[in-house]
C-alpha atoms as a PDB file:
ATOM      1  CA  UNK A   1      17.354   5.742 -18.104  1.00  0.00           C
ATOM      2  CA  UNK A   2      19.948   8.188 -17.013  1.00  0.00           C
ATOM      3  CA  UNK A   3      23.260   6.608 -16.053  1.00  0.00           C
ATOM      4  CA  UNK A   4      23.131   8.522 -12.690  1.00  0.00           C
ATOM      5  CA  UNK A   5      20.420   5.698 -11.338  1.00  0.00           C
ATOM      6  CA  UNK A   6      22.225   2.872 -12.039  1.00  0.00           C
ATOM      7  CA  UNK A   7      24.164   3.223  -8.699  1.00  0.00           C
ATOM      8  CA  UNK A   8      21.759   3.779  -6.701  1.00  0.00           C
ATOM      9  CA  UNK A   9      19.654   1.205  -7.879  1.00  0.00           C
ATOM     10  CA  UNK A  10      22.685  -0.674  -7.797  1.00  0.00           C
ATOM     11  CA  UNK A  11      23.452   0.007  -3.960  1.00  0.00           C
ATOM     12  CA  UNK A  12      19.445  -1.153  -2.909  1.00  0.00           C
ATOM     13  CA  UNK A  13      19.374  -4.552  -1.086  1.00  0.00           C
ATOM     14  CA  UNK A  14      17.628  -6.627  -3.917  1.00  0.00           C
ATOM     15  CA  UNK A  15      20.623  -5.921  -6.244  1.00  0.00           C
ATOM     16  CA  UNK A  16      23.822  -5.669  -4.191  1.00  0.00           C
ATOM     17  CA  UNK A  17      24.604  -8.839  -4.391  1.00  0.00           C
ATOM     18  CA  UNK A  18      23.840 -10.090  -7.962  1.00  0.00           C
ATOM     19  CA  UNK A  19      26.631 -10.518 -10.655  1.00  0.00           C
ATOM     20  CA  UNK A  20      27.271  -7.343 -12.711  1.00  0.00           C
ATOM     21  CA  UNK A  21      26.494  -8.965 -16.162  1.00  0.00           C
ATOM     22  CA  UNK A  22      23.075 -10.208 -14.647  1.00  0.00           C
ATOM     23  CA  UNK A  23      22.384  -6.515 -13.558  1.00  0.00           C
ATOM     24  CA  UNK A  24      23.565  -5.045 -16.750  1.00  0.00           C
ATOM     25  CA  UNK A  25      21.151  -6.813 -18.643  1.00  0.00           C
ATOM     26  CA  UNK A  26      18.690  -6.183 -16.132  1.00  0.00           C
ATOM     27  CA  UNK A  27      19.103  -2.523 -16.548  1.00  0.00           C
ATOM     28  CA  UNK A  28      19.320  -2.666 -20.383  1.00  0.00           C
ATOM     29  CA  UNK A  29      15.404  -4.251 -20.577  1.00  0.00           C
ATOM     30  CA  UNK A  30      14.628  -0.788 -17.896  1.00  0.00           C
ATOM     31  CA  UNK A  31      13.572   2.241 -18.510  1.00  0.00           C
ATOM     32  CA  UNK A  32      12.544   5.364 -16.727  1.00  0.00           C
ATOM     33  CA  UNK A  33       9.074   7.062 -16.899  1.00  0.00           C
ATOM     34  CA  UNK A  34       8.265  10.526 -15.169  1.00  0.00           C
ATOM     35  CA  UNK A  35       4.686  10.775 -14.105  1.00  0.00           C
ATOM     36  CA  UNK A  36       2.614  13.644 -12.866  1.00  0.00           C
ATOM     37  CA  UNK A  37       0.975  13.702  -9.342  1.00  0.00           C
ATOM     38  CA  UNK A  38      -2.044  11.655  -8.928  1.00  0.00           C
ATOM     39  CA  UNK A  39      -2.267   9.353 -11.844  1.00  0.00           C
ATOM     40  CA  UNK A  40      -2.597   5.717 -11.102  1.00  0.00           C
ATOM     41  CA  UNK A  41       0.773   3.646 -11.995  1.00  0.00           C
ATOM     42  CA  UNK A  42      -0.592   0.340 -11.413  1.00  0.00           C
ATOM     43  CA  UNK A  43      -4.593  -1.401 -10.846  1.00  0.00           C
ATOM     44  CA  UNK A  44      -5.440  -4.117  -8.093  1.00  0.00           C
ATOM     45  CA  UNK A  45      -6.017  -7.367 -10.217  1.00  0.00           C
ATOM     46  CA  UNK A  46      -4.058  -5.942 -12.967  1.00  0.00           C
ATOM     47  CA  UNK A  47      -1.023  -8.526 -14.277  1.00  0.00           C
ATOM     48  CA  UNK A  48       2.382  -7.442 -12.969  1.00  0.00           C
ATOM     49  CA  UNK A  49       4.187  -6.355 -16.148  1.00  0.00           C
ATOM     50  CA  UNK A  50       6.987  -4.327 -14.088  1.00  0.00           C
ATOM     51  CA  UNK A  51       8.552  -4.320 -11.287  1.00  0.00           C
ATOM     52  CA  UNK A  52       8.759  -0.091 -10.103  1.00  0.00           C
ATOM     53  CA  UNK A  53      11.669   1.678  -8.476  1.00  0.00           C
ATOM     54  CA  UNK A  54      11.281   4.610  -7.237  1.00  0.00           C
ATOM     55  CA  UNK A  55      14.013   7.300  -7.742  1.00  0.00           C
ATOM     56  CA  UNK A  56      11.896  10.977  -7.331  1.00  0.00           C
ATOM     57  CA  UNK A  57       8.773  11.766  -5.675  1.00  0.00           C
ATOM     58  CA  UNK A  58       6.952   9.203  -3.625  1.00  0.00           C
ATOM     59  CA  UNK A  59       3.698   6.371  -4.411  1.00  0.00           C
ATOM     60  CA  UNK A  60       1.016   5.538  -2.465  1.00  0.00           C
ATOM     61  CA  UNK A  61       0.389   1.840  -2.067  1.00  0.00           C
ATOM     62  CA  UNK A  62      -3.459   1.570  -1.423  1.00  0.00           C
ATOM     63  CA  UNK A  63      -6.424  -1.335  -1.389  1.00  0.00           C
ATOM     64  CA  UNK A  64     -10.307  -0.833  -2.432  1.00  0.00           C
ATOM     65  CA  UNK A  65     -13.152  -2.822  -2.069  1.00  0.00           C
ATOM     66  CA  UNK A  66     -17.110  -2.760  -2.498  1.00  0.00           C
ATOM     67  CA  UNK A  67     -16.689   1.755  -2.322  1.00  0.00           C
ATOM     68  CA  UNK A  68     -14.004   1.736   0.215  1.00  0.00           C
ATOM     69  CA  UNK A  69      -9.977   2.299   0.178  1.00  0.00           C
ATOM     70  CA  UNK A  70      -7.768   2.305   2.538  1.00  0.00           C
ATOM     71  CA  UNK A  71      -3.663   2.961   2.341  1.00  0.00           C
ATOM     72  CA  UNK A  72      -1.471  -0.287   2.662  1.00  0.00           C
ATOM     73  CA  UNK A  73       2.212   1.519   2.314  1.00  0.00           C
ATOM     74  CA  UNK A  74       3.554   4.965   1.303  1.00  0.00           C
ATOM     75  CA  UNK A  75       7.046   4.122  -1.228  1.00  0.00           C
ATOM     76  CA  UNK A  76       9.915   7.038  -1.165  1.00  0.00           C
ATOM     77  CA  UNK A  77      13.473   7.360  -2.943  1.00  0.00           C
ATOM     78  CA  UNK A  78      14.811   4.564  -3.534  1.00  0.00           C
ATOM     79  CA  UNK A  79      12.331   1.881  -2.934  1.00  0.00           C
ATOM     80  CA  UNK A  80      10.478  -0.779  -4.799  1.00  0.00           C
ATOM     81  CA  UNK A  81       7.320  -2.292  -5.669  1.00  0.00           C
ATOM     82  CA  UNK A  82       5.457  -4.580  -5.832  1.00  0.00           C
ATOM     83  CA  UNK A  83       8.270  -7.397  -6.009  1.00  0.00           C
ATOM     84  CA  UNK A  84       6.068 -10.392  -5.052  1.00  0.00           C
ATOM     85  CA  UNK A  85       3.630 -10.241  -7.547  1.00  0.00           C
ATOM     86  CA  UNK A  86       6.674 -10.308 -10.343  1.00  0.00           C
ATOM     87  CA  UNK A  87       8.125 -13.006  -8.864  1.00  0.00           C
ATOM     88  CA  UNK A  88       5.301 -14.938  -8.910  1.00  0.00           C
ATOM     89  CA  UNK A  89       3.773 -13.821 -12.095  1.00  0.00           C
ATOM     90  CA  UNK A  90       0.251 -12.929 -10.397  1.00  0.00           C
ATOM     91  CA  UNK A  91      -2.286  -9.974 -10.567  1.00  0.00           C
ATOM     92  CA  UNK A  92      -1.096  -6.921  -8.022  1.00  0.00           C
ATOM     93  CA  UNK A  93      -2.754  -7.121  -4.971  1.00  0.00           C
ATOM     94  CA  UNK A  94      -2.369  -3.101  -4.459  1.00  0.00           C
ATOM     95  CA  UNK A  95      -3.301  -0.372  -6.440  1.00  0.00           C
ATOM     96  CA  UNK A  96      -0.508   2.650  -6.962  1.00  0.00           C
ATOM     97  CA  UNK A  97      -0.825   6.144  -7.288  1.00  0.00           C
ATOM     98  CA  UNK A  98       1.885   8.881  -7.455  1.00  0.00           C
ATOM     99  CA  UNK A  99       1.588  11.376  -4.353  1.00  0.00           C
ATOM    100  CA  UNK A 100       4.003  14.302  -6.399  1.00  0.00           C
ATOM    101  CA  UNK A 101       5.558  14.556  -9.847  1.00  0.00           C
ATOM    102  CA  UNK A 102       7.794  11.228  -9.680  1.00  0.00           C
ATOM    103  CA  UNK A 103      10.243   9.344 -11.613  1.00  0.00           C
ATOM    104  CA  UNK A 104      10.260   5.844 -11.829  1.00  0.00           C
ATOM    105  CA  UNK A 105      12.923   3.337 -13.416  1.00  0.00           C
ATOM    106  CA  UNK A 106      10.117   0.179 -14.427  1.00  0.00           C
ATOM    107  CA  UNK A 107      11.511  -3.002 -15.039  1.00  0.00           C
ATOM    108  CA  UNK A 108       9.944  -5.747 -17.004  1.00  0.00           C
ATOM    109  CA  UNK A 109       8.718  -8.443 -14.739  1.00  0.00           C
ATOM    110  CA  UNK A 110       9.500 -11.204 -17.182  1.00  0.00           C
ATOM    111  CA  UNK A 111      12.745  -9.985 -16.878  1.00  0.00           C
ATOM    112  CA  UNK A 112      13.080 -10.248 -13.699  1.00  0.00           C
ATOM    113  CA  UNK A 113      12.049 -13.830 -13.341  1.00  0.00           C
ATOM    114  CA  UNK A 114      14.899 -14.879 -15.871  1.00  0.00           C
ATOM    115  CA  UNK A 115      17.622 -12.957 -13.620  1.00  0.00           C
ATOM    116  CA  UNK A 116      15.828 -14.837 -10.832  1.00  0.00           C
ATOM    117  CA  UNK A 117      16.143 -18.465 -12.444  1.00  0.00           C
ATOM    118  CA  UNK A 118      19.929 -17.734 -13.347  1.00  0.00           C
ATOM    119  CA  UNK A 119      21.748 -15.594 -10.687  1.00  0.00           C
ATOM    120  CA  UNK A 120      21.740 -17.300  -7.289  1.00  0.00           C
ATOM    121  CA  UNK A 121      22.798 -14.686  -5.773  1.00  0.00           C
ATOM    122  CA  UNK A 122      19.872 -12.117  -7.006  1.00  0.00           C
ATOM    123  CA  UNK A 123      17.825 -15.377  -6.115  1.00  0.00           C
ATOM    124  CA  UNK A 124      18.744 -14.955  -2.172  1.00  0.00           C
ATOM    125  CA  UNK A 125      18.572 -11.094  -2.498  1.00  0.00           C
ATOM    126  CA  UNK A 126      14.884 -11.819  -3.754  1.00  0.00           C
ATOM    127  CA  UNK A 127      13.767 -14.483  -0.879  1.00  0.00           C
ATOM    128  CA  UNK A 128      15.492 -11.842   1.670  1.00  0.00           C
ATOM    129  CA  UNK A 129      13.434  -9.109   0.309  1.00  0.00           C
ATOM    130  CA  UNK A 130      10.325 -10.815   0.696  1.00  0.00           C
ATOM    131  CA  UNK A 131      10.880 -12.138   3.947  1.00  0.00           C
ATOM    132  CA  UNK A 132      11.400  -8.833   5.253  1.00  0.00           C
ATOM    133  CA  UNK A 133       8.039  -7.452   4.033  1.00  0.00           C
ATOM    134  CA  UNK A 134       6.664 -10.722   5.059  1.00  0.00           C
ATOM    135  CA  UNK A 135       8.091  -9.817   8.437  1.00  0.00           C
ATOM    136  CA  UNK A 136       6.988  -6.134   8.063  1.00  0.00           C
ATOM    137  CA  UNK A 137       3.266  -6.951   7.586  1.00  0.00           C
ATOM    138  CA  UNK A 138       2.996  -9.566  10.624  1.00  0.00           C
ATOM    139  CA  UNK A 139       4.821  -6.643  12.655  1.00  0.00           C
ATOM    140  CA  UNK A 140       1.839  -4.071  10.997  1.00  0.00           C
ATOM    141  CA  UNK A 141      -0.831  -6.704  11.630  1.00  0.00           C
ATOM    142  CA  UNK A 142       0.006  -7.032  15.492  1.00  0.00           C
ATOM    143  CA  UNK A 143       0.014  -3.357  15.565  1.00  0.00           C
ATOM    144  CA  UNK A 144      -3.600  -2.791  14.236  1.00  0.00           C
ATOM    145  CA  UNK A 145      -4.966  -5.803  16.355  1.00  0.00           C
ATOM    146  CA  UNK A 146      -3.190  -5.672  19.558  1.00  0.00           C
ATOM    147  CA  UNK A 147      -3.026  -1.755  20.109  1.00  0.00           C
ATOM    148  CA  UNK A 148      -6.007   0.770  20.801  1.00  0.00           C
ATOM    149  CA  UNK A 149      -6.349   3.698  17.895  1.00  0.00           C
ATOM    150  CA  UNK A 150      -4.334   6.047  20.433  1.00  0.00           C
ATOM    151  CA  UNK A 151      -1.568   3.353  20.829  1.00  0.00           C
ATOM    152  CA  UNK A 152      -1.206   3.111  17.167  1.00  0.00           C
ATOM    153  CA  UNK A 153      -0.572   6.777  16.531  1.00  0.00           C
ATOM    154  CA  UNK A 154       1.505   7.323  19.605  1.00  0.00           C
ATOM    155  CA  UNK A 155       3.670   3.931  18.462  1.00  0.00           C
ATOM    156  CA  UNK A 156       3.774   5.229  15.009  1.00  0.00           C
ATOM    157  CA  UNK A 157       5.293   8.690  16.408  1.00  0.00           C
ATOM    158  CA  UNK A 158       7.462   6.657  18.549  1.00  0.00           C
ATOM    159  CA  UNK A 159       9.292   4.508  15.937  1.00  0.00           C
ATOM    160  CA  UNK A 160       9.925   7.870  13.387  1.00  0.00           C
ATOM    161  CA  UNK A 161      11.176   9.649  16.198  1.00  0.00           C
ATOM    162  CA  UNK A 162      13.487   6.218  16.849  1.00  0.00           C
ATOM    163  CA  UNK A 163      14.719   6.077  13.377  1.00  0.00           C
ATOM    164  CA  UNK A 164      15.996   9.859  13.483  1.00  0.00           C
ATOM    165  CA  UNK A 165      17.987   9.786  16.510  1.00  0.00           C
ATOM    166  CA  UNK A 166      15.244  10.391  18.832  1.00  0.00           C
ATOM    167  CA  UNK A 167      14.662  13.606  17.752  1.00  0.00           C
ATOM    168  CA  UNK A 168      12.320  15.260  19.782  1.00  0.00           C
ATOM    169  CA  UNK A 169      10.315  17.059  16.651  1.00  0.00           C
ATOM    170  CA  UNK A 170       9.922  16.028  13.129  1.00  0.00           C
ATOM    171  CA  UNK A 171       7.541  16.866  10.205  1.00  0.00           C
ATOM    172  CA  UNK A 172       5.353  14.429   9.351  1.00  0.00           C
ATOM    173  CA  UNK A 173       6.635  12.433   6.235  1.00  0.00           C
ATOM    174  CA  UNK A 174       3.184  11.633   4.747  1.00  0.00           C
ATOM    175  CA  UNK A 175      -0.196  13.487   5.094  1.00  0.00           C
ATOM    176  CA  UNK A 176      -2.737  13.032   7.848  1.00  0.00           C
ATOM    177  CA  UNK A 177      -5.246  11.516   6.153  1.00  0.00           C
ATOM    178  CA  UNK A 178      -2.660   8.600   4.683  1.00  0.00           C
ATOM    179  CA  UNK A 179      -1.540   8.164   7.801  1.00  0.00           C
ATOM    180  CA  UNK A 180      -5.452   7.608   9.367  1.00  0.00           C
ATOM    181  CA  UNK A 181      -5.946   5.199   6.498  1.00  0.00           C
ATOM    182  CA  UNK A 182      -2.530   3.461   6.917  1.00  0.00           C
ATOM    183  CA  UNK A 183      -3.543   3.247  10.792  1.00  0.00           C
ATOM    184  CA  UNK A 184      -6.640   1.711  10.237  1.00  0.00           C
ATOM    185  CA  UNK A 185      -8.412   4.770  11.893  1.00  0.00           C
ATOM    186  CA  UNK A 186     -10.719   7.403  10.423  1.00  0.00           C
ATOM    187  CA  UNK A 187      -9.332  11.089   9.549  1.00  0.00           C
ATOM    188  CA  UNK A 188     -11.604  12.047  12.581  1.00  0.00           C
ATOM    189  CA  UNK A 189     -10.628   9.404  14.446  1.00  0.00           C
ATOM    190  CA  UNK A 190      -7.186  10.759  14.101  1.00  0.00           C
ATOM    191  CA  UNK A 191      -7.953  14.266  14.878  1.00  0.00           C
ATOM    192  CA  UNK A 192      -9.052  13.093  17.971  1.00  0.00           C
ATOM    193  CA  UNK A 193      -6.546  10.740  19.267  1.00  0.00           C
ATOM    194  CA  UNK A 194      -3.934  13.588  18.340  1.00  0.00           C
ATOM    195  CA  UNK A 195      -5.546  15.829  20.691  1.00  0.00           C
ATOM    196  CA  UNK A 196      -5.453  13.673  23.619  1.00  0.00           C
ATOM    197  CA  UNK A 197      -2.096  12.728  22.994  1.00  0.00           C
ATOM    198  CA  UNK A 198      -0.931  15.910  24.445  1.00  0.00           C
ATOM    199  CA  UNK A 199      -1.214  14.715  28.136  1.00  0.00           C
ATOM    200  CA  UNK A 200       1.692  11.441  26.657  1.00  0.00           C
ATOM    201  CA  UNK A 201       3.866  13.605  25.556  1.00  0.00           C
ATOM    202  CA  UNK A 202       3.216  14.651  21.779  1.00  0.00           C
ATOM    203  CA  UNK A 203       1.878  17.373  20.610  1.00  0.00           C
ATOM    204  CA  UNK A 204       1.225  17.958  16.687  1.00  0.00           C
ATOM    205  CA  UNK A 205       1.471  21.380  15.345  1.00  0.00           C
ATOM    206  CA  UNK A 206       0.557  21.281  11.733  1.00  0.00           C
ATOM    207  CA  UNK A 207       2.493  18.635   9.869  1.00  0.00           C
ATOM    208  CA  UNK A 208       5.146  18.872  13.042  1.00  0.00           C
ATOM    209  CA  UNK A 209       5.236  16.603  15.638  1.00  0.00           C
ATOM    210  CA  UNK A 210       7.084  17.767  18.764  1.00  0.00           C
ATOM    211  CA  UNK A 211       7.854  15.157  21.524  1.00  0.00           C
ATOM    212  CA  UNK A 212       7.399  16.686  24.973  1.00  0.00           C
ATOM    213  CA  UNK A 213       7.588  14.004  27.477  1.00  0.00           C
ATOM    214  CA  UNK A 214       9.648  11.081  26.329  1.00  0.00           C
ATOM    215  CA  UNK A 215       8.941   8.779  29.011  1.00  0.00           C
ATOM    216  CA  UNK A 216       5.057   9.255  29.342  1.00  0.00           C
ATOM    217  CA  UNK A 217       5.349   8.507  25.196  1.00  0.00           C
ATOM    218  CA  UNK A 218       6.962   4.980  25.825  1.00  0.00           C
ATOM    219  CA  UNK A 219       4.751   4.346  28.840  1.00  0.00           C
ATOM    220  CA  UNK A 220       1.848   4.311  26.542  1.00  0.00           C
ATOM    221  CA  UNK A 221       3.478   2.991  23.590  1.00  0.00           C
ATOM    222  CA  UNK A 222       5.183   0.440  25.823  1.00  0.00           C
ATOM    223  CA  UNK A 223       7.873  -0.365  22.850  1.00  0.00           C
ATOM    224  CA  UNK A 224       7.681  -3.873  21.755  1.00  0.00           C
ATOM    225  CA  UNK A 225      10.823  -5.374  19.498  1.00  0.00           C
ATOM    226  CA  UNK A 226       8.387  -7.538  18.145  1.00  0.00           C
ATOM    227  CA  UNK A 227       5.690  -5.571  16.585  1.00  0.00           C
ATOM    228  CA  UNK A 228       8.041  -2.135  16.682  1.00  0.00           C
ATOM    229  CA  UNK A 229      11.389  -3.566  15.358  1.00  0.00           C
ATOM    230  CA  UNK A 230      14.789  -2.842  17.357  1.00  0.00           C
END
């Protein structure tokens, strides 16, 4: 592992806050892997041997049963997964899959547990973490039950435009047809929904979203601090 991800591993939420010596040891059990686009990191049902972080490239987090899949999460510089299988020393619930050439620090999941069991304050980083995704699904959930396919996509625009400033055009960060899968919605389904979005105030140009009409975007979307965040 090259000494230049130690800091910024260091600087993520989940180990802030733990002793030095417990993430020193931590980090001397890791080690970093670079893997190609499109090869499969990690099996639903598999055991969880390692918890993954992220430092180049991006995963896809995605589910599959009886012939179907569908995308749960897309994971970018510098994130994590899957932390609550490790914890709890069960099979992954998710499948992973690298999106573009990536580099990822793995770090044993037995490991992980020890540091867990001894440093109190890694201990509280860990419950924080979960209770955040815990929080971060219900939000999800409430999304895909409570809003129509065109509210989804036009809440989804909505919250990236919130979290850069309200810019009024971004590129998309993921492709369409993660996104459709992510949204519970079929690639067509999408195609659609994008087109009649025009007359709320979005219009997509490629992988570019450009917001034209503010207002008639949150009269749809209606923003909601409990399924949308702050």
């Amino acid at each position: 592992m090259h000494a230049k991800d130690l800091p910024e591993i260091r600087h993520l939420p989940l180990f802030r806050d733990m002793r030095q010596a417990s993430f020193d040891t931590l980090m001397d059990k890791a080690y970093a892997q670079s893997f190609p686009m499109g090869l499969e990191l990690i099996r639903q049902g598999d055991p969880a041997d390692f918890l993954h972080v992220v430092m180049e490239g991006s995963v896809e987090l995605y589910a599959h049963w009886a012939g179907h899949e569908s995308t749960m999460a897309v994971v970018h510089p510098v994130g994590t997964f899957i932390l609550a299988a490790c914890v709890r020393d069960q099979p992954y619930l998710m499948s992973a899959r690298t999106l573009e050439r990536s580099r990822i620090i793995l770090i044993p999941a037995s490991d992980l547990r020890v540091t867990f069991r001894q440093d109190p304050d890694f201990a509280v980083s860990v419950v924080t973490e979960l209770a955040g995704c815990y929080r971060a699904v219900i939000r999800h959930t409430k999304g895909l039950k409570l809003r129509n396919s065109r509210e989804r996509i036009a809440a989804w625009f909505w919250r990236q435009a919130a979290q850069r400033g309200n810019l009024a055009s971004f590129v998309l960060p993921v492709e369409k047809r993660f996104l459709a899968s992510y949204l519970g919605m079929t690639p067509e389904n999408l195609s659609r929904s994008l087109k009649s979005l025009e007359a709320d105030g979005v219009k997509v140009d490629g992988s570019r979203v450009i917001i034209t009409d503010r207002a008639r975007l949150e009269a749809l979307v209606q923003p909601d601090p409990l399924i949308d965040g702050a």
